[in-house]
Protein backbone atom coordinates (compact mmCIF):
# COMPACT_ATOMS: atom_id res chain seq x y z
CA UNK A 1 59.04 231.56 31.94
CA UNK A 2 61.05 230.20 29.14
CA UNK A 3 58.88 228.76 25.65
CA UNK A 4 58.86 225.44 25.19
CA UNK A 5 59.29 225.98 21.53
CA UNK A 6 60.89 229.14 19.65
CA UNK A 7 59.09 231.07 17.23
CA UNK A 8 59.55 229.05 13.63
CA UNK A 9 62.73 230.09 11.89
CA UNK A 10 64.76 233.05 12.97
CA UNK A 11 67.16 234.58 10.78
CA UNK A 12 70.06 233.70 12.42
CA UNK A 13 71.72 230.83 14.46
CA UNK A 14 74.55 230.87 17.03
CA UNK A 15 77.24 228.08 17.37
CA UNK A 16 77.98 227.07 20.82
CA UNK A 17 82.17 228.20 21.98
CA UNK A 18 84.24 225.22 22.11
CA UNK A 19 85.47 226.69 25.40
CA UNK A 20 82.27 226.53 27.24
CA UNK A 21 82.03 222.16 26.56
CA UNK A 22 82.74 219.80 29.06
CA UNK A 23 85.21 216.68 28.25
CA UNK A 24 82.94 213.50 27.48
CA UNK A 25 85.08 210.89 29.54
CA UNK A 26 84.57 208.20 31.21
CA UNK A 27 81.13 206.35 31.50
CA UNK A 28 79.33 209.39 30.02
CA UNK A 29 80.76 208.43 26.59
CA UNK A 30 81.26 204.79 25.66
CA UNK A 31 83.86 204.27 22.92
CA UNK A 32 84.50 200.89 21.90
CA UNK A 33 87.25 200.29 18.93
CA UNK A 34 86.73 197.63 16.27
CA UNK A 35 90.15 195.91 14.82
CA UNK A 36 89.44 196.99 11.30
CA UNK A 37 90.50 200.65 11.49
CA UNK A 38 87.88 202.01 8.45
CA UNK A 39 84.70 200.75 10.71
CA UNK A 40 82.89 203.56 12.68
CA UNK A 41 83.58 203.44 16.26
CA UNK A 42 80.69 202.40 18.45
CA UNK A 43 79.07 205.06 21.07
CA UNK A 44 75.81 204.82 22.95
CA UNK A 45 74.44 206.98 25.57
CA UNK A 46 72.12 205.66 27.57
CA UNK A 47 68.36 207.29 29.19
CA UNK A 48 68.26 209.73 31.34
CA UNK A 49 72.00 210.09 30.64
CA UNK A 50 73.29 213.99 31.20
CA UNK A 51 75.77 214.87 28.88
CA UNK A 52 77.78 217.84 27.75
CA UNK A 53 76.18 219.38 31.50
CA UNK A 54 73.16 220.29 30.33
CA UNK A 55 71.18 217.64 28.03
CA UNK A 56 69.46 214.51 29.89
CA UNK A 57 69.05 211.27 27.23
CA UNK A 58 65.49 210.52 26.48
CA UNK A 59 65.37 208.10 23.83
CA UNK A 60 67.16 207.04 20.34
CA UNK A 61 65.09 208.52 17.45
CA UNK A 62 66.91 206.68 14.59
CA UNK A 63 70.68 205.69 13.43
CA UNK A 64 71.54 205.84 10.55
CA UNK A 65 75.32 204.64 8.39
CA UNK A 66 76.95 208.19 9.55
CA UNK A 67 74.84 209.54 12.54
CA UNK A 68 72.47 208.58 15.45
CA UNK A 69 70.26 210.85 16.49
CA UNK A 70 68.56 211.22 20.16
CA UNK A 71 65.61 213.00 21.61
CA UNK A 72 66.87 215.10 24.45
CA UNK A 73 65.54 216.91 27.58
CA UNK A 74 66.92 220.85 27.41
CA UNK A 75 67.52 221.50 31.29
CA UNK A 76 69.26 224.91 30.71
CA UNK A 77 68.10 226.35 27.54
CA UNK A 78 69.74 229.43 26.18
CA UNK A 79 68.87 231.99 24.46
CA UNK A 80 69.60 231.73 20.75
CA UNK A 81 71.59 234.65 19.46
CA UNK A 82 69.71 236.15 16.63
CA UNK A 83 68.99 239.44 17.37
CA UNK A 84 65.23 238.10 19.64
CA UNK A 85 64.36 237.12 23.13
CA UNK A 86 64.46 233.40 21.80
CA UNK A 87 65.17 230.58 23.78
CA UNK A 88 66.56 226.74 22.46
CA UNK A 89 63.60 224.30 22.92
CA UNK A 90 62.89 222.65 26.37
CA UNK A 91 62.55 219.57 23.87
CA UNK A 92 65.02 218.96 21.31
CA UNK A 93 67.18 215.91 18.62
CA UNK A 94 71.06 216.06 19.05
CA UNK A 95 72.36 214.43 16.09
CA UNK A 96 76.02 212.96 16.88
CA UNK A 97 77.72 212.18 14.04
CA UNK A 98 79.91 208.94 13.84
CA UNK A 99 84.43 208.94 14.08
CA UNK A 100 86.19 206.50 12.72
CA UNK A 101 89.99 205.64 14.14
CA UNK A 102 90.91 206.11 10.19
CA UNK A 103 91.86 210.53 9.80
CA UNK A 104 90.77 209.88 6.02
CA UNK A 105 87.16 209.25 7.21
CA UNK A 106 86.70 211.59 9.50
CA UNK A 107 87.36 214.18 7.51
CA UNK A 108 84.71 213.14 4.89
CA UNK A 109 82.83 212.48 8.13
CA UNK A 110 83.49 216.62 9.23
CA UNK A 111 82.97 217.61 5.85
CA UNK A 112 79.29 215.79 6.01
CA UNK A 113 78.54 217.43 9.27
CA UNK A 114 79.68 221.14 8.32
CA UNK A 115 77.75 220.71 4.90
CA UNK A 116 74.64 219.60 6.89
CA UNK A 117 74.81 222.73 9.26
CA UNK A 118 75.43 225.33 5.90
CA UNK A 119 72.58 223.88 4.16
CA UNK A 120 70.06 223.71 7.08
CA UNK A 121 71.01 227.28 8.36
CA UNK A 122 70.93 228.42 4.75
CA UNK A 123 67.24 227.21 3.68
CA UNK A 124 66.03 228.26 7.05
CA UNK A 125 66.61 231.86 6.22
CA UNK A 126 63.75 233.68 3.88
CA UNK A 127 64.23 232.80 0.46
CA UNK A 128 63.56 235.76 -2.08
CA UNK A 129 59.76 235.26 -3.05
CA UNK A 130 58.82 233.79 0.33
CA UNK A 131 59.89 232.63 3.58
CA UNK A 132 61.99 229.83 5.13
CA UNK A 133 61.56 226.26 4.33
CA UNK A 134 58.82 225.25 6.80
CA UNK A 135 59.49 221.43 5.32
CA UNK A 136 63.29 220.82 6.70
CA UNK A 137 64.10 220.60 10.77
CA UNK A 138 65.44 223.98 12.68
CA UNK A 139 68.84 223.86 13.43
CA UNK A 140 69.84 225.95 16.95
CA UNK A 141 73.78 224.90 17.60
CA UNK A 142 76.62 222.98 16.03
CA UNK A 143 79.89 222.54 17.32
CA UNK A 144 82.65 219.33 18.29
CA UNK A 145 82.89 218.03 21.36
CA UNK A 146 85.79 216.26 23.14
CA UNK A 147 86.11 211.91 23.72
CA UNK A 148 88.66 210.10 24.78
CA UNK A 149 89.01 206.17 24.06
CA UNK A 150 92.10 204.64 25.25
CA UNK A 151 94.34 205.11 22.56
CA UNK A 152 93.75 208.71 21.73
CA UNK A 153 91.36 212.02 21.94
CA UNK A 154 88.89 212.24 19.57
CA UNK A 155 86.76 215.29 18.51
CA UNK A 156 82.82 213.83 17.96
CA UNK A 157 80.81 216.58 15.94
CA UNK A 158 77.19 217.13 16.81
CA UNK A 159 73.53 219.42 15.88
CA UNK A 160 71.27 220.70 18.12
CA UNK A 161 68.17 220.65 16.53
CA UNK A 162 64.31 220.63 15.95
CA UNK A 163 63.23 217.16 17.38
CA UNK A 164 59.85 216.20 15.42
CA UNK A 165 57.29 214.25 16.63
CA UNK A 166 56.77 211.28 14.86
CA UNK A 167 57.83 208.95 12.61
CA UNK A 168 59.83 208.37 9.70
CA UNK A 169 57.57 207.62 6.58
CA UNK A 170 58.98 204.12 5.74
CA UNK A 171 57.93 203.23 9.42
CA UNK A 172 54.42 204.27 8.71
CA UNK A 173 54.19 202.18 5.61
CA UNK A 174 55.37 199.12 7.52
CA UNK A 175 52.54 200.10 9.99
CA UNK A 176 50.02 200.25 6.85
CA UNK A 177 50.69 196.50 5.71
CA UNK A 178 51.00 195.67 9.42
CA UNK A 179 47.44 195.98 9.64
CA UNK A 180 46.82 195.10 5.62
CA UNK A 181 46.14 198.47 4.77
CA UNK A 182 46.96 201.11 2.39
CA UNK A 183 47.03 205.06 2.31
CA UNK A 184 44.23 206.47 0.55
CA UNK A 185 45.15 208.77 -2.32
CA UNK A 186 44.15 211.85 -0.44
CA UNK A 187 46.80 210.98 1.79
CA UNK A 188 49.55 210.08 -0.99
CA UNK A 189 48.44 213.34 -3.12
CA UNK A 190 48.95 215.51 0.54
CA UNK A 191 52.42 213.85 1.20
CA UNK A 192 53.26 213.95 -2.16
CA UNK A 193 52.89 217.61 -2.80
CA UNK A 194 54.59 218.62 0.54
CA UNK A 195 57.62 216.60 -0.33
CA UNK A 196 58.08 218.13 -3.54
CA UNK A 197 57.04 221.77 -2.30
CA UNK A 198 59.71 221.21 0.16
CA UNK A 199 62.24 220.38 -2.78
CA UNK A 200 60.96 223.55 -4.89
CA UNK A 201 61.79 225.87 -1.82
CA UNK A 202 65.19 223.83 -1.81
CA UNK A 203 65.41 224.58 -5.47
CA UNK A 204 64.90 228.21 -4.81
CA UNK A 205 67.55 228.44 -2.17
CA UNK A 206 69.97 226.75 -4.65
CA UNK A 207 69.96 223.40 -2.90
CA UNK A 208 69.59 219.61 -4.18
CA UNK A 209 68.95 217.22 -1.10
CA UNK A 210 70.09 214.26 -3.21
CA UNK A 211 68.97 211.46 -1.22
CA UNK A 212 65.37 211.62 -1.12
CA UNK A 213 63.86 208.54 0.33
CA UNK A 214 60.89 207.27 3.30
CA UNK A 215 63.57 207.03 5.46
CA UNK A 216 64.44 210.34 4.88
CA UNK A 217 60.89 211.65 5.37
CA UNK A 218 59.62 212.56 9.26
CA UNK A 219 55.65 212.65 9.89
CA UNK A 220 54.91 214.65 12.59
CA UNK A 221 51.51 213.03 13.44
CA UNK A 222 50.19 215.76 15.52
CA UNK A 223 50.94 218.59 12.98
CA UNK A 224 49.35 216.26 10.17
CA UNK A 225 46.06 216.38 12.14
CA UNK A 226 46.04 220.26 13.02
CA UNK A 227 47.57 221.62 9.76
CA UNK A 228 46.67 220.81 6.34
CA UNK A 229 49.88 221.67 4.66
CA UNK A 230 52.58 221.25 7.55
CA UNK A 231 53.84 217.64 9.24
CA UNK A 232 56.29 216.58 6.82
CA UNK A 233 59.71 216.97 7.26
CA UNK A 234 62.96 216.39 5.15
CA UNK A 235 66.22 215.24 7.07
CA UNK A 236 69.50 214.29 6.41
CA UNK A 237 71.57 216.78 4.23
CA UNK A 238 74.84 215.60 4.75
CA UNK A 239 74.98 214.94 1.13
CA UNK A 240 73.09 217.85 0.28
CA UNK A 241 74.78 220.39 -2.83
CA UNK A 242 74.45 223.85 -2.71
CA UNK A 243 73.99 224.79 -6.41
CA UNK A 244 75.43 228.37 -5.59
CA UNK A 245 79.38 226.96 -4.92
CA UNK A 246 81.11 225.45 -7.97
CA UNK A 247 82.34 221.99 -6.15
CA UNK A 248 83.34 219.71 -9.10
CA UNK A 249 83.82 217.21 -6.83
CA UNK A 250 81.25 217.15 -5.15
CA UNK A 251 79.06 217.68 -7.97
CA UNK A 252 80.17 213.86 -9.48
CA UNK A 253 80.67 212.23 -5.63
CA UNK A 254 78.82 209.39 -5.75
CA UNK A 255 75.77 210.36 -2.74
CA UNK A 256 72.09 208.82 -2.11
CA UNK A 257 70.68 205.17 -2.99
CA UNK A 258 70.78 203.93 -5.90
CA UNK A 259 67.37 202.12 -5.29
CA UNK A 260 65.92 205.97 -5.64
CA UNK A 261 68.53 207.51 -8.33
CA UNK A 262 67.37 208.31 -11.74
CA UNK A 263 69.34 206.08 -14.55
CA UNK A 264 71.10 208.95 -15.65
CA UNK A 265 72.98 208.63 -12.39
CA UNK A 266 74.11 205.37 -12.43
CA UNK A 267 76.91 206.15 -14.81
CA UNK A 268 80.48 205.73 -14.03
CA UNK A 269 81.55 208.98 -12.76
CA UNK A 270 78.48 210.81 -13.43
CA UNK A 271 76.42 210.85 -10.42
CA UNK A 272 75.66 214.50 -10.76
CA UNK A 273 72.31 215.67 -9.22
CA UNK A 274 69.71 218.23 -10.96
CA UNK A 275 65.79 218.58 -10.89
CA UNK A 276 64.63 215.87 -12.78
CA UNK A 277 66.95 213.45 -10.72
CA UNK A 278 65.03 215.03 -7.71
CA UNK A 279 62.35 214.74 -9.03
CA UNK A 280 62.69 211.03 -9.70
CA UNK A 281 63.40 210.49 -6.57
CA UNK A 282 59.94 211.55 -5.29
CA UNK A 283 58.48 209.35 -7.95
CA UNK A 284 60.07 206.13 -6.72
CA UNK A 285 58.70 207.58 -2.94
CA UNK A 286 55.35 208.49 -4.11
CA UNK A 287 55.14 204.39 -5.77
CA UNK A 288 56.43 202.96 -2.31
CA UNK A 289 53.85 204.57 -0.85
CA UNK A 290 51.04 203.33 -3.75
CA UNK A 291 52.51 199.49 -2.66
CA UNK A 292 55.00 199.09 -5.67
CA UNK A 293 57.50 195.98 -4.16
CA UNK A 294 60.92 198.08 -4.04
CA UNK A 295 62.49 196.95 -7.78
CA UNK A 296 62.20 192.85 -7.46
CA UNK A 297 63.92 192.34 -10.55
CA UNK A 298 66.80 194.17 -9.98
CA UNK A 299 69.72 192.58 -8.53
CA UNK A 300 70.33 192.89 -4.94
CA UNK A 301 73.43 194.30 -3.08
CA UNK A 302 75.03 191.89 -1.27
CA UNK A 303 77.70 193.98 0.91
CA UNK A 304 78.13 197.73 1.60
CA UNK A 305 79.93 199.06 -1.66
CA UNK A 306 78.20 199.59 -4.80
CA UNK A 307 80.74 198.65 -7.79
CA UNK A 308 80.34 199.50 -11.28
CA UNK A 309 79.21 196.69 -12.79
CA UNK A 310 76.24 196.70 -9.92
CA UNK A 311 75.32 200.17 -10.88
CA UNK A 312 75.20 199.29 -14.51
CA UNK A 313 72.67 196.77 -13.81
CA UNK A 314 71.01 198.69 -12.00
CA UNK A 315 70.60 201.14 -14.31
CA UNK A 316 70.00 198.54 -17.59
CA UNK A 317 66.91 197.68 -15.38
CA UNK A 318 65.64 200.59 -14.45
CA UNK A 319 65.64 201.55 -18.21
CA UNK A 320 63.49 198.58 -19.29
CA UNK A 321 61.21 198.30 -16.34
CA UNK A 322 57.43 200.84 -16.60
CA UNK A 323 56.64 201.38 -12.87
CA UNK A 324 53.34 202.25 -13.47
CA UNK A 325 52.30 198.82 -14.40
CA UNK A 326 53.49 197.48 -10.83
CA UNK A 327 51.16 200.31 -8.86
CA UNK A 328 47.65 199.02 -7.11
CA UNK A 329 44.83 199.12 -9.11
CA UNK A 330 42.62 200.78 -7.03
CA UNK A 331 44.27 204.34 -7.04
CA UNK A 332 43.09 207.17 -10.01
CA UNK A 333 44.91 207.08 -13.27
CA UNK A 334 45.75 210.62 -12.96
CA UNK A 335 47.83 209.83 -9.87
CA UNK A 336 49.23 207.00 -12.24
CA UNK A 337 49.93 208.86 -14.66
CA UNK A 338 52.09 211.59 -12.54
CA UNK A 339 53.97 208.61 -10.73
CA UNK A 340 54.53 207.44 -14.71
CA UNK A 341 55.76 210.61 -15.54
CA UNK A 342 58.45 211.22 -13.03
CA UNK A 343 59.67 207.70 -13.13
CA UNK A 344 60.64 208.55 -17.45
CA UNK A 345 63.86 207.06 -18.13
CA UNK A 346 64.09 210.25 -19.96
CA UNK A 347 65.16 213.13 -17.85
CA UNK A 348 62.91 215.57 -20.65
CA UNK A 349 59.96 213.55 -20.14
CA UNK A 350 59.78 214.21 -16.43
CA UNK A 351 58.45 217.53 -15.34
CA UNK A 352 59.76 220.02 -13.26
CA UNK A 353 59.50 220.47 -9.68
CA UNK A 354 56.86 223.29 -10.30
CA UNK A 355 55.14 221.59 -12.64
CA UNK A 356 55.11 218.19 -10.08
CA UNK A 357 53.85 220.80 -6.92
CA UNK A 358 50.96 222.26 -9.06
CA UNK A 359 49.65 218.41 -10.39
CA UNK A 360 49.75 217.05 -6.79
CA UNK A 361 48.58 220.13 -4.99
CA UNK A 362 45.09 220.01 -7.73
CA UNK A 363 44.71 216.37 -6.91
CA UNK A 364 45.04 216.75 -3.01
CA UNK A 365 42.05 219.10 -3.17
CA UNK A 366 40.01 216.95 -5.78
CA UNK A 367 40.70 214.35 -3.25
CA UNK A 368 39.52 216.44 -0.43
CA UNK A 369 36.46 217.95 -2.29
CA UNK A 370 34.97 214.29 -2.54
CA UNK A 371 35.18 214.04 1.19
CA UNK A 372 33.62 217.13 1.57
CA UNK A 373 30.54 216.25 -0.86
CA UNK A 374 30.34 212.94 0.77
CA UNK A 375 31.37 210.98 -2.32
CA UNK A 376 34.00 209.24 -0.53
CA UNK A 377 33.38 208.09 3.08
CA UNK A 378 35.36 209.38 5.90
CA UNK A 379 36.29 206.29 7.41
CA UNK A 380 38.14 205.01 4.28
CA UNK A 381 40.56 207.89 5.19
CA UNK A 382 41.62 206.63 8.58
């Protein structure tokens, strides 16, 4: 009998031979062209869909500007080829990535997808000191599969991977003030340190995500209950950088949202990443999650290209504006004074990513000590 779920991160991965995948045509893949030729072209598959022979549609799990992503029934799964009896999961996410009709875009759009495959099957491999990243999905196949739409054939890249169970961590704040609540901050301080342990072990494997934000974040609910230091999950590293290959390029391309990019960034031509950007990155996260309204002073974006002289706003704001002062009253001032820290206009006043992981991981179990001693009631925690 096959597993429902592989044993957690194998050292190796197999891509799936373009030979043995089916043409999409037809109703199984619906392509509908819009007249401007630099919008993404529209697909959908529908439930209980079966498509490329072997996967049956169960729901969407999210879309996002370059991808959607859906949660998928495995009804042949096969055995993973690294060096184990391993099987693919009899639950999985394919994440399709969107084409454009514009050549241009779709190779920025194939460079996205191969960059998200290296990175995931690089920090799922044990990283000197440790093991894998136990933080960031599994990824079990990658590989292009054929469309046609009228007017030509067109090659739609996808990943098989880990599906998780949950939901993404803006979601669950919108359920907090839904029912005019907040997260305690045992829960912020346990978030908060797996989010930035997850960027350390990044670190370590010479990788920046670069866009760090709630949407960004999965919560597997189940795993959250069962596990005290598993259930979070980082996703989306199409603009991920690995540290390890000199890409000037890439190193100043502009990637992430500026809402959640240190000021440093928002310089013409210097959106380079390092720690301390990454780091405050999971400061403006960790304040979303303490109910700071997402920067009301700051001038909105009104269509879907930043320019320069937006940015520079941006960033003259960001400069004059102490985040801490916007944060609820009722949490500690030593979680204050972390978010405080890692929100410093100035990248040396921020602390590293070590530093970050040892303040939130003492705070998460002076937290859960108080539950433990009774000094703070259970049900405040639910």
């Amino acid at each position: 009998m096959l597993p429902s779920k592989p044993q957690r991160r194998p050292n190796d991965w197999a891509t799936e031979p373009t030979s043995q995948l089916p043409t999409l045509v037809g109703s199984e893949l619906l392509l509908k062209q819009f007249p401007d030729p630099k919008k993404y072209l529209k697909f959908d598959f529908k439930q209980n869909q079966k498509i490329l022979g072997r996967f049956q549609i169960e729901d969407l799990l999210g879309e996002g500007k370059f991808a959607k992503v859906y949660l998928v029934a495995n009804l042949k799964p096969r055995r993973l080829d690294c060096g184990s009896a391993l099987y693919e999961p009899e639950i999985a996410a394919i994440k399709f990535f969107k084409i454009t009709s514009d050549q241009q875009e779709n190779e920025k759009l194939f460079e996205r997808w191969r960059n998200e495959w290296d990175i995931l099957e690089k920090v799922n491999k044990p990283v000197p000191g440790g093991g894998p990243n136990p933080y960031v999905p599994l990824p079990y196949r990658h590989n292009l599969i054929n469309a046609k739409t009228p007017e030509e054939k067109l090659r739609l890249p996808y990943i098989l991977m880990e599906a998780i169970n949950g939901i993404d961590l803006d979601g669950a704040m919108f359920l907090y003030k839904d029912k005019n609540k907040q997260p305690t901050e045992r829960v912020i301080a346990r978030l908060g340190w797996m989010l930035s342990r997850c960027c350390l072990l990044l670190l370590k494997n010479g990788v920046l995500h670069r866009d760090i934000k709630p949407q960004n974040i999965m919560l597997d609910l189940a795993e959250l209950k069962s596990t005290p230091d598993r259930g979070l999950y980082l996703v989306d590293f199409g603009g991920a950088e690995d540290l390890n290959i000199m890409n000037i390029k890439k190193r100043f391309q502009f990637a992430g949202t500026p809402y959640f990019m240190a000021p440093e960034q928002l310089i013409k031509e210097r959106f380079d990443a390092n720690e301390k950007t990454e780091v405050y990155a999971i400061g403006m996260t960790i304040a979303i999650m303490m109910g700071l309204n997402l920067l009301p002073d700051l001038p909105d974006r009104k269509d879907s290209s930043y320019t320069d002289d937006w940015l520079t706003k941006l960033r003259t704001e960001k400069l004059k504006i102490d985040f801490s002062l916007r944060l609820r009253s009722n949490y500690s001032d030593t979680l204050k004074n972390i978010v405080r820290k890692t929100l410093d206009p100035n990248p040396e006043g921020r602390p590293s990513l070590q530093e970050l992981v040892v303040s939130l991981y003492i705070l998460n179990r002076r937290e859960k000590l108080k539950v433990r001693t009774g000094v703070i009631n259970r049900k405040d925690l639910k």
